[in-house]
Protein backbone atom coordinates (compact mmCIF):
# COMPACT_ATOMS: atom_id res chain seq x y z
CA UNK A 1 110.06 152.64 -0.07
CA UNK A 2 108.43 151.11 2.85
CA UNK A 3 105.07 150.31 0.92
CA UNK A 4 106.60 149.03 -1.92
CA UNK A 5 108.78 146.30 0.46
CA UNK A 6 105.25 145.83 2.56
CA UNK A 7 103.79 145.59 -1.23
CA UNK A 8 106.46 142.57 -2.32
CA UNK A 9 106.50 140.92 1.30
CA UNK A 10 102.58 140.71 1.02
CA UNK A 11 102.84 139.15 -2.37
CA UNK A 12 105.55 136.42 -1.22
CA UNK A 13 103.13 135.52 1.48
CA UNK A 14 100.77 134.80 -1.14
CA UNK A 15 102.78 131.84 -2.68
CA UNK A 16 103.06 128.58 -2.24
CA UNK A 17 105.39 127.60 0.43
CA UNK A 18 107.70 126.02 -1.82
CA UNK A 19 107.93 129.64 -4.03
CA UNK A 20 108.49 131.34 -0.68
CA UNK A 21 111.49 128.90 -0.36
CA UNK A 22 112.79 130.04 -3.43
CA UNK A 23 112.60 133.54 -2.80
CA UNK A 24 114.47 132.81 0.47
CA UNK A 25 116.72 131.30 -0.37
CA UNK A 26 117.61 133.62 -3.65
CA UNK A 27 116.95 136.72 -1.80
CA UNK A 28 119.71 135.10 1.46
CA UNK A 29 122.34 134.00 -1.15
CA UNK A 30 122.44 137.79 -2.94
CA UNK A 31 123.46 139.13 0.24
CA UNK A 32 127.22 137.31 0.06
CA UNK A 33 127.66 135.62 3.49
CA UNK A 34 130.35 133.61 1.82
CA UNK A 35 133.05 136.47 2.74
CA UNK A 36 132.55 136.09 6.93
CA UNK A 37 131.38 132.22 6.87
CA UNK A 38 133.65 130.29 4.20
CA UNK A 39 131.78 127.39 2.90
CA UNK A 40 133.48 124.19 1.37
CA UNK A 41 132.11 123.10 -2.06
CA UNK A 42 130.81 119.78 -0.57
CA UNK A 43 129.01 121.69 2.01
CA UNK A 44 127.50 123.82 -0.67
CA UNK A 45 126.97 120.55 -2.84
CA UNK A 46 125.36 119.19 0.05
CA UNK A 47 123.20 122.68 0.96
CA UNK A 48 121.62 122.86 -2.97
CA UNK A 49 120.92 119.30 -2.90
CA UNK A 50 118.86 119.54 0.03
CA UNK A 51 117.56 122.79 -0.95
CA UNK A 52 116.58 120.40 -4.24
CA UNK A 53 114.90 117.99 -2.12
CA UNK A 54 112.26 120.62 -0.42
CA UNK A 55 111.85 121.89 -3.77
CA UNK A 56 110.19 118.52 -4.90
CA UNK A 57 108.71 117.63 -2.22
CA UNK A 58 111.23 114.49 -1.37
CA UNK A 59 111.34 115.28 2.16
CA UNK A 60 108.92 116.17 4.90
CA UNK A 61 110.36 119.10 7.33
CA UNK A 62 109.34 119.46 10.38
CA UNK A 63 109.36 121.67 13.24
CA UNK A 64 112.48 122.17 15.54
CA UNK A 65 110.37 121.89 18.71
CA UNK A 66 109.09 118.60 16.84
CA UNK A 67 112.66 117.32 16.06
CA UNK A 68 113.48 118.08 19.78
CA UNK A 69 110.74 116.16 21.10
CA UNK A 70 111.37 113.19 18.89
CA UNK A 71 114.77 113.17 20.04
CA UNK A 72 114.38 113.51 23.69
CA UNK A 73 111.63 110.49 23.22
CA UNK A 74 113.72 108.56 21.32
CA UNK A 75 116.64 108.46 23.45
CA UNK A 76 115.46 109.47 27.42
């Protein structure tokens, strides 16, 4: 079992970022975290519409370390 997950994982790695993202993301929402953190339907609205926008492209992420750093410029 262990070289067949080593097998897949080295095969994700492979893809485009934005595939990878997929997979994430479908592989995170099959394991059911709904059941110990509740989500509201506008947060999940909200989550798979920015999930959308990586997707296409229609936003630029960026690092948290980067975030951080623009923040601590931005208001120290």
């Amino acid at each position: 079992m262990k070289s067949e997950v080593e097998s897949i994982v080295n095969k994700a790695l492979n893809l485009a970022p934005n595939a990878r993202a997929y997979i994430a993301e479908v592989l995170l929402e099959s394991l059911d975290f709904e059941e110990d953190f509740p989500i509201t339907e506008e947060w999940m609205d909200e989550i798979q519409k920015r999930c959308r926008e990586i997707d296409h492209g229609e936003i630029k992420l960026i690092s948290g370390e980067d975030a951080l750093l623009h923040l601590h410029q931005k208001y120290l």
